[in-house]
Protein backbone atom coordinates (compact mmCIF):
# COMPACT_ATOMS: atom_id res chain seq x y z
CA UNK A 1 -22.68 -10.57 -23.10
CA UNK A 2 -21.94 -8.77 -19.91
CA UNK A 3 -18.79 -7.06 -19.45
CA UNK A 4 -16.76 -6.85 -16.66
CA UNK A 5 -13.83 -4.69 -16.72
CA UNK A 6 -10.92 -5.52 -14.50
CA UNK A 7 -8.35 -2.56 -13.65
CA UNK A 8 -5.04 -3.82 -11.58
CA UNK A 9 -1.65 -2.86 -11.27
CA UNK A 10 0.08 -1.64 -8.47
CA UNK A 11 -0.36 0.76 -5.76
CA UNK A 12 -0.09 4.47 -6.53
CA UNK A 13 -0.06 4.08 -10.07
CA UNK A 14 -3.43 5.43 -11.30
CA UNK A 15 -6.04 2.79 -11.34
CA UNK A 16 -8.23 4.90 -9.42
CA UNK A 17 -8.19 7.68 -11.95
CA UNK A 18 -8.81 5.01 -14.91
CA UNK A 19 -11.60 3.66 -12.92
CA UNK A 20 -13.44 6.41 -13.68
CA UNK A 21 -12.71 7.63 -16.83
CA UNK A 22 -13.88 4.02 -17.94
CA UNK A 23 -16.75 4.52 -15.78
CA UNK A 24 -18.05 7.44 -17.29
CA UNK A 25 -17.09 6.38 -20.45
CA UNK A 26 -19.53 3.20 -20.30
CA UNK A 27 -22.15 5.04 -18.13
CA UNK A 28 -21.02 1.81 -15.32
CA UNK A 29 -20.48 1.35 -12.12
CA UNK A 30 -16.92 0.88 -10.22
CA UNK A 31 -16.90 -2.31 -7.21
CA UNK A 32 -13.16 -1.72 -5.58
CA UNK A 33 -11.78 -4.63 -4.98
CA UNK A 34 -9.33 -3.09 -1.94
CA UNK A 35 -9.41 -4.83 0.87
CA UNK A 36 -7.83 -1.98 2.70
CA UNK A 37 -10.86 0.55 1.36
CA UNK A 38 -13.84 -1.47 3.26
CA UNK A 39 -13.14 0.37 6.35
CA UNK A 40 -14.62 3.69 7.42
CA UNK A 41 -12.24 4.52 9.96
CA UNK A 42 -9.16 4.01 7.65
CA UNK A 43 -9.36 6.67 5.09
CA UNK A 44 -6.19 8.44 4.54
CA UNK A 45 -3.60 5.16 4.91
CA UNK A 46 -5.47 3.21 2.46
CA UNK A 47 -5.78 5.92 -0.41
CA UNK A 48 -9.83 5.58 -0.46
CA UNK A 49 -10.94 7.63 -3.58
CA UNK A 50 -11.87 11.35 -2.61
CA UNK A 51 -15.54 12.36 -2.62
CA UNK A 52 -14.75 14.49 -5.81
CA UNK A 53 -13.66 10.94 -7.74
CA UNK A 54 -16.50 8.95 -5.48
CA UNK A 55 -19.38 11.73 -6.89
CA UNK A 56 -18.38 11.04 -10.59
CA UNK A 57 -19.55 7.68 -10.95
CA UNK A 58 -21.21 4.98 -8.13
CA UNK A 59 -18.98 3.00 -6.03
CA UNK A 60 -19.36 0.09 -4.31
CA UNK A 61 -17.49 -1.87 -1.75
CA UNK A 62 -15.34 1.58 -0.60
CA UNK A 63 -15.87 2.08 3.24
CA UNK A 64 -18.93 0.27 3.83
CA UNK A 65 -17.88 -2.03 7.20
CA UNK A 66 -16.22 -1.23 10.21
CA UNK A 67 -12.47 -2.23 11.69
CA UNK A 68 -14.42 -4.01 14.09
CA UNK A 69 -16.32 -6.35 11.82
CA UNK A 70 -14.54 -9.76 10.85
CA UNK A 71 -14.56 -9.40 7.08
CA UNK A 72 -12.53 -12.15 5.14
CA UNK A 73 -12.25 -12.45 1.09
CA UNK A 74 -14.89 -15.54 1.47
CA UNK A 75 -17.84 -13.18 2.49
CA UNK A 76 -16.59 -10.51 -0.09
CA UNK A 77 -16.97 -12.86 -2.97
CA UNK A 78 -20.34 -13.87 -2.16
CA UNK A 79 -21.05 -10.17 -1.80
CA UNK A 80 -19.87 -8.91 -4.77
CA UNK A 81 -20.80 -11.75 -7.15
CA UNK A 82 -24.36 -10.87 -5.38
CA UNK A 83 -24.04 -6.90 -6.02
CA UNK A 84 -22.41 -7.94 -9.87
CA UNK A 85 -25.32 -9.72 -10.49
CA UNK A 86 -27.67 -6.50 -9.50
CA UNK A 87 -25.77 -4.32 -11.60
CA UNK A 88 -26.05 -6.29 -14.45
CA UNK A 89 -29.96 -5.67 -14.48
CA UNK A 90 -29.56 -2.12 -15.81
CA UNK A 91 -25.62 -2.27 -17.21
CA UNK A 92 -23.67 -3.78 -19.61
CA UNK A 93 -20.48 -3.11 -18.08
CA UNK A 94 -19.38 -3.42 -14.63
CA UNK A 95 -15.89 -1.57 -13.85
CA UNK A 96 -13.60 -3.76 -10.92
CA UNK A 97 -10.44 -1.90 -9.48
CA UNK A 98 -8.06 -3.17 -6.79
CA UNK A 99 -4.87 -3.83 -5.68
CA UNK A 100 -5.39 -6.50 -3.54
CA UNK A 101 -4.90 -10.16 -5.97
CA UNK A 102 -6.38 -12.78 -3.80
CA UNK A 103 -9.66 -10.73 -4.15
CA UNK A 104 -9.27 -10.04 -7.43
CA UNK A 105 -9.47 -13.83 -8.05
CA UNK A 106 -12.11 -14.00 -6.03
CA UNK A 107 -14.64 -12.46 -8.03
CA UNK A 108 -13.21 -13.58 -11.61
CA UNK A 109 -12.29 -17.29 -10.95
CA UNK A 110 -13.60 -18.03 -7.76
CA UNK A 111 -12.10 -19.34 -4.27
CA UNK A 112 -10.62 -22.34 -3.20
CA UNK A 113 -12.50 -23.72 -0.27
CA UNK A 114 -11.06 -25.06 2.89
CA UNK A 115 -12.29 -26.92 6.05
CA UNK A 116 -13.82 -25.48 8.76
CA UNK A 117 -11.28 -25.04 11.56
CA UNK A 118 -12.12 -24.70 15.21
CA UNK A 119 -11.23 -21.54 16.55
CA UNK A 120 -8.70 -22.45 19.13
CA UNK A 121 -6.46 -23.11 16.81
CA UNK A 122 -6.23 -19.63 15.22
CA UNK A 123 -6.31 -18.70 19.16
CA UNK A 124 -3.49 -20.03 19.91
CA UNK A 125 -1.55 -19.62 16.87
CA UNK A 126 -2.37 -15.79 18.05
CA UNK A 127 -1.08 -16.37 21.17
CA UNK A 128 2.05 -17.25 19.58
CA UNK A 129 2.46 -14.74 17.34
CA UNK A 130 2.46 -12.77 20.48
CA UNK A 131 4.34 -14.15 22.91
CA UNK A 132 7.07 -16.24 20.14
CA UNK A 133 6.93 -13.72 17.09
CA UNK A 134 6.03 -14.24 13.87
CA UNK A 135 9.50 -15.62 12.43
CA UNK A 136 8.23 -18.85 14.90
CA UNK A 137 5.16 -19.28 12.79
CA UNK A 138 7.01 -18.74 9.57
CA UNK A 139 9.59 -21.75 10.21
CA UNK A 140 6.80 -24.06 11.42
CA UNK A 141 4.98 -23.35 8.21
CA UNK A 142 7.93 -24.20 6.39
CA UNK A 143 8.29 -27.56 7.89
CA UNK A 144 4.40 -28.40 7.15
CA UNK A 145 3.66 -26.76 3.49
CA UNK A 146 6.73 -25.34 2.19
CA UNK A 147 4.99 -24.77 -1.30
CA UNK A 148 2.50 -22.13 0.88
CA UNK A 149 5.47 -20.93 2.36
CA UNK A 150 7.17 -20.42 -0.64
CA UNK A 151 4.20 -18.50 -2.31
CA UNK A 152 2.67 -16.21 0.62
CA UNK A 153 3.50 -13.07 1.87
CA UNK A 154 5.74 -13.91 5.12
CA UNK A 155 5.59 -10.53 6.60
CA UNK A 156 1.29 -11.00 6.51
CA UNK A 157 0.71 -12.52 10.06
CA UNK A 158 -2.65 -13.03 9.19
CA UNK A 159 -1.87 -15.02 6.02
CA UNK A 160 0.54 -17.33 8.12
CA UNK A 161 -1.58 -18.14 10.79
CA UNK A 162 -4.25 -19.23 8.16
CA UNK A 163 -2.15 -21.19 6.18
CA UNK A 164 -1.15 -22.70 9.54
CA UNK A 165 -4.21 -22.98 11.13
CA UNK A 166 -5.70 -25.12 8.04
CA UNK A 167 -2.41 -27.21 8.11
CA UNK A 168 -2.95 -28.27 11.53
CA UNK A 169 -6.76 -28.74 11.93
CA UNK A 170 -7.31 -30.73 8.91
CA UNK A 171 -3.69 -32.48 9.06
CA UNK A 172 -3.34 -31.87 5.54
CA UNK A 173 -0.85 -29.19 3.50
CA UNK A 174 -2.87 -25.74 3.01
CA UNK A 175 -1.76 -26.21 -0.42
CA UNK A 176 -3.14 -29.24 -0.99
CA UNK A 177 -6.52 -27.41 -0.70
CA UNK A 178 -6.08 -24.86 -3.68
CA UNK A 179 -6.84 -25.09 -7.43
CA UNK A 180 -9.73 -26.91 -7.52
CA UNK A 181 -12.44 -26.60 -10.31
CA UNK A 182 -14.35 -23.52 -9.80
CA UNK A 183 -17.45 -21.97 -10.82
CA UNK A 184 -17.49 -20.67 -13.79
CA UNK A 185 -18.78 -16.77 -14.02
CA UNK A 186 -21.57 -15.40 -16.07
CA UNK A 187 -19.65 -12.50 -17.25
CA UNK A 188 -16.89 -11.84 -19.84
CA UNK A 189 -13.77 -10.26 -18.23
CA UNK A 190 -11.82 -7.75 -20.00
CA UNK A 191 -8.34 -7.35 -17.66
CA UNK A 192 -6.05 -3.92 -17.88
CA UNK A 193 -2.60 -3.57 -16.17
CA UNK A 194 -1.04 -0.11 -15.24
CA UNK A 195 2.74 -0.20 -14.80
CA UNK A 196 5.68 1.64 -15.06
CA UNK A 197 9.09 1.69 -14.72
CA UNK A 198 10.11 0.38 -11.07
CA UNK A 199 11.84 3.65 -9.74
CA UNK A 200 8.67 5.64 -11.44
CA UNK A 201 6.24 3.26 -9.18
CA UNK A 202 8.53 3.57 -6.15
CA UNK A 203 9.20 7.83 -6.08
CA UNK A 204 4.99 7.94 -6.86
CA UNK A 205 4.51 5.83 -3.46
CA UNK A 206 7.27 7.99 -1.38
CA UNK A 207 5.24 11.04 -3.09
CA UNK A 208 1.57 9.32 -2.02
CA UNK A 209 3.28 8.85 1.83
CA UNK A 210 4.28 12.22 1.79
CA UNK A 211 0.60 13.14 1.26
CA UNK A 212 -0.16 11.29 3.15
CA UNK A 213 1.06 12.17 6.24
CA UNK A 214 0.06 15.75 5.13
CA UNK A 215 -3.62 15.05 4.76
CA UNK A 216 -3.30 13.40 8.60
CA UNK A 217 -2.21 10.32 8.74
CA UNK A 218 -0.76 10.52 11.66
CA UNK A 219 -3.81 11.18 13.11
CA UNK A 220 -5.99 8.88 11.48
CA UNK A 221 -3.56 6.67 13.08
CA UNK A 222 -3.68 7.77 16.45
CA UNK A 223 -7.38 7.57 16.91
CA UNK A 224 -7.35 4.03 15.79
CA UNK A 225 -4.10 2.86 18.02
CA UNK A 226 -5.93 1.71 21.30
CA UNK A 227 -7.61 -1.06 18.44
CA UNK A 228 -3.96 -2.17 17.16
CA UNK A 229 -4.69 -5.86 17.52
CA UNK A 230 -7.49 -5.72 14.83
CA UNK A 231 -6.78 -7.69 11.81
CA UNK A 232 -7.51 -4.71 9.35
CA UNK A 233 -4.91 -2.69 11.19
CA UNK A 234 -2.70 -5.18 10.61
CA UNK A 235 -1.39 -3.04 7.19
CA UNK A 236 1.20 -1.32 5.78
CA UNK A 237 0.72 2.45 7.00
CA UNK A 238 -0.43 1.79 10.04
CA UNK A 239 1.63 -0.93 11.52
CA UNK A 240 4.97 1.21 11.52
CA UNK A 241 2.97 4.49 13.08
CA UNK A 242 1.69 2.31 16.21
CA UNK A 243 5.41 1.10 16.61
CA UNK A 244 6.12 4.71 16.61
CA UNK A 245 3.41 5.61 19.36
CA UNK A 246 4.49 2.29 21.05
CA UNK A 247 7.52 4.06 21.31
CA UNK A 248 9.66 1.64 19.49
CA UNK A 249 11.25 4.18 16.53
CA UNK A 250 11.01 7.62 15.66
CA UNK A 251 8.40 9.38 13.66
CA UNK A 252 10.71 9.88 10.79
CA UNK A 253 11.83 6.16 10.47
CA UNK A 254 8.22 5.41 10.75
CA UNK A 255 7.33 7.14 7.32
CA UNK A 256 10.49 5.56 5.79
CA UNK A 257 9.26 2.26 7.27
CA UNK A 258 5.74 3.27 5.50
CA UNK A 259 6.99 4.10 1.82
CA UNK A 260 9.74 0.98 1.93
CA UNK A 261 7.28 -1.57 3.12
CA UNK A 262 4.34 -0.12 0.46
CA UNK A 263 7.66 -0.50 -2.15
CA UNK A 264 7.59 -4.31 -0.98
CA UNK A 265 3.99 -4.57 -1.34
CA UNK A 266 3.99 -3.21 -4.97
CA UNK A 267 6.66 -5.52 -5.67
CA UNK A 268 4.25 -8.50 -4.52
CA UNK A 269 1.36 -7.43 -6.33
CA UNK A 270 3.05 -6.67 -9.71
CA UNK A 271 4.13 -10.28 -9.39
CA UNK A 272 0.72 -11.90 -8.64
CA UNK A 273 -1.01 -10.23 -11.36
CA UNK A 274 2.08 -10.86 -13.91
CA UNK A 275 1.49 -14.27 -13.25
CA UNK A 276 -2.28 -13.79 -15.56
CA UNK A 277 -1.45 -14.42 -19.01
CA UNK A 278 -5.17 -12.68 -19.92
CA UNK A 279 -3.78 -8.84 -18.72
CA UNK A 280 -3.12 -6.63 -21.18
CA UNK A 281 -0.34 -4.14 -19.46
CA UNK A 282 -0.53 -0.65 -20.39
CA UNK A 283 2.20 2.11 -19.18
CA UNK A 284 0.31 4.25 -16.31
CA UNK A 285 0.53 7.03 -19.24
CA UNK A 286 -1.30 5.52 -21.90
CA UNK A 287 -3.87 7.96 -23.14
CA UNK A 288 -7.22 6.85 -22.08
CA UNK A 289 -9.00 6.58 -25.64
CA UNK A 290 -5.95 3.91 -26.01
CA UNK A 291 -7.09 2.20 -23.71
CA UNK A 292 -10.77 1.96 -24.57
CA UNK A 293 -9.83 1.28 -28.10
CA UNK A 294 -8.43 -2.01 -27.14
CA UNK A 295 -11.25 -2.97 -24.78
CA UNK A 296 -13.44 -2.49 -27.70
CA UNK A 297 -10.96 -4.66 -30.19
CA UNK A 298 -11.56 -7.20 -27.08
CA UNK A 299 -15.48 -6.98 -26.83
CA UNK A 300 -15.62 -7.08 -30.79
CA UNK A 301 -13.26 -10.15 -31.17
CA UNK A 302 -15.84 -11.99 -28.67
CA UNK A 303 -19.04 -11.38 -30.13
């Protein structure tokens, strides 16, 4: 039976480099499943592997559209399940990596599937965010789905407006639309977790910031600025840098802005994948050949 093995955890700590140990180990390929990595003009902020990790095994799914492309975790689902389903012609084993949960989830259980909603509405919800601020959204959520309001993350505009949008342009909760019966995949799906202790994750993100900004963030940032109002610019890393250039703070409380709001982030995504009783959590220090033992034990125990 195919074999796809699913590396998550949160930012900074290591998936990457397991990626590709696994990788070479099973002679496989590596999908990311970053949503922040799909861009080409975002390279630095969103921790894309280097060409050095990228030349040791084939990647897929790692800066192949554009900022200016409307990309959403619908279309990446159908493209990947499509791309899976090549690589499973000449491998046995398929590595996924990412950070990002809601496209984890994507590929291994499938999407829940809303109504189509006419544009205006996201329009003006954008308008609103705008001109009212996104606290405004937040509260009006609250009073139509507070069980979506309760479970997103509040500081994504983008995830409030489509929670909102769906609420009001099928008159029905956003909520009321998830966990439905899915597909079922093809594959098996073998899941690792990398943690660590919390102040270990947190000083390895104020380190990865640091290097950030050394390798040119900054920079990176600038050139993409006049193009602010995209949704993938809408991130962590680059959100506090255009209030900078807007301006609005210094440089310096930009970065702190950076490494506390990636600290937040980890903090959400250690929570959505904790919630997956199927993970099997290893610390970020685990020797590999640990690891690979007990994907083995798991391959073994399902034949």
């Amino acid at each position: 039976m195919r074999q796809l093995i699913t590396i998550v955890g949160p930012t900074a700590i290591g998936k990457t480099s397991l990626s590709i140990e696994l990788a070479k180990h099973y002679n496989a390929p590596i999908i990311s499943c970053d949503s922040r990595q799909f861009y080409k003009e975002t390279k630095i902020g969103t921790a894309v592997p280097t060409e050095e990790e990228q030349a040791q095994a084939p990647h897929y799914f790692i800066q192949n559209r554009s900022i200016f492309e409307d990309y959403n975790v619908g279309q990446f689902e159908r493209d990947a399940l499509k791309e899976i389903e090549t690589l499973f012609e000449t491998n046995d084993v398929i590595i996924l990596v990412g950070g990002s949960g809601l496209y984890v989830d994507a590929v291994l259980k499938g999407l829940d599937y809303f109504p189509d909603i006419p544009p205006r509405i996201r329009e003006r919800l954008n308008l609103r965010l705008k001109e009212q601020g996104l606290e405004t959204l937040q509260l009006e959520l609250k009073k139509l789905d507070v069980e979506t309001y309760n479970s997103i993350a509040l500081d994504n505009p983008h995830r409030v407006i489509r929670a909102l949008e769906v609420c009001i342009g099928s008159e029905n909760t956003y909520s009321s639309y998830k966990n439905k019966p899915k597909t079922p995949r093809n594959f098996n799906t073998i899941k690792i977790g990398l943690n660590a202790e919390r102040q270990i994750i947190y000083d390895r993100i104020n380190q990865r910031v640091d290097i950030m900004m050394e390798d040119g963030l900054l920079e990176e940032a600038e050139m993409v600025y006049p193009h602010k109002a995209l949704n993938a610019l809408q991130t962590v890393g680059y959100r506090e840098l255009f209030s900078y250039f807007d301006g609005a703070i210094s440089l310096d409380f930009a970065i702190e802005e950076i490494k506390k709001n990636t600290r937040r982030f980890a903090k959400r995504q250690l929570t959505w994948f904790q919630k997956d009783k199927e993970t099997i959590w290893f610390d970020y220090l685990t020797k590999v050949e640990t690891i690979i033992q007990s994907i083995e034990k798991q391959i073994s125990n399902r034949s």
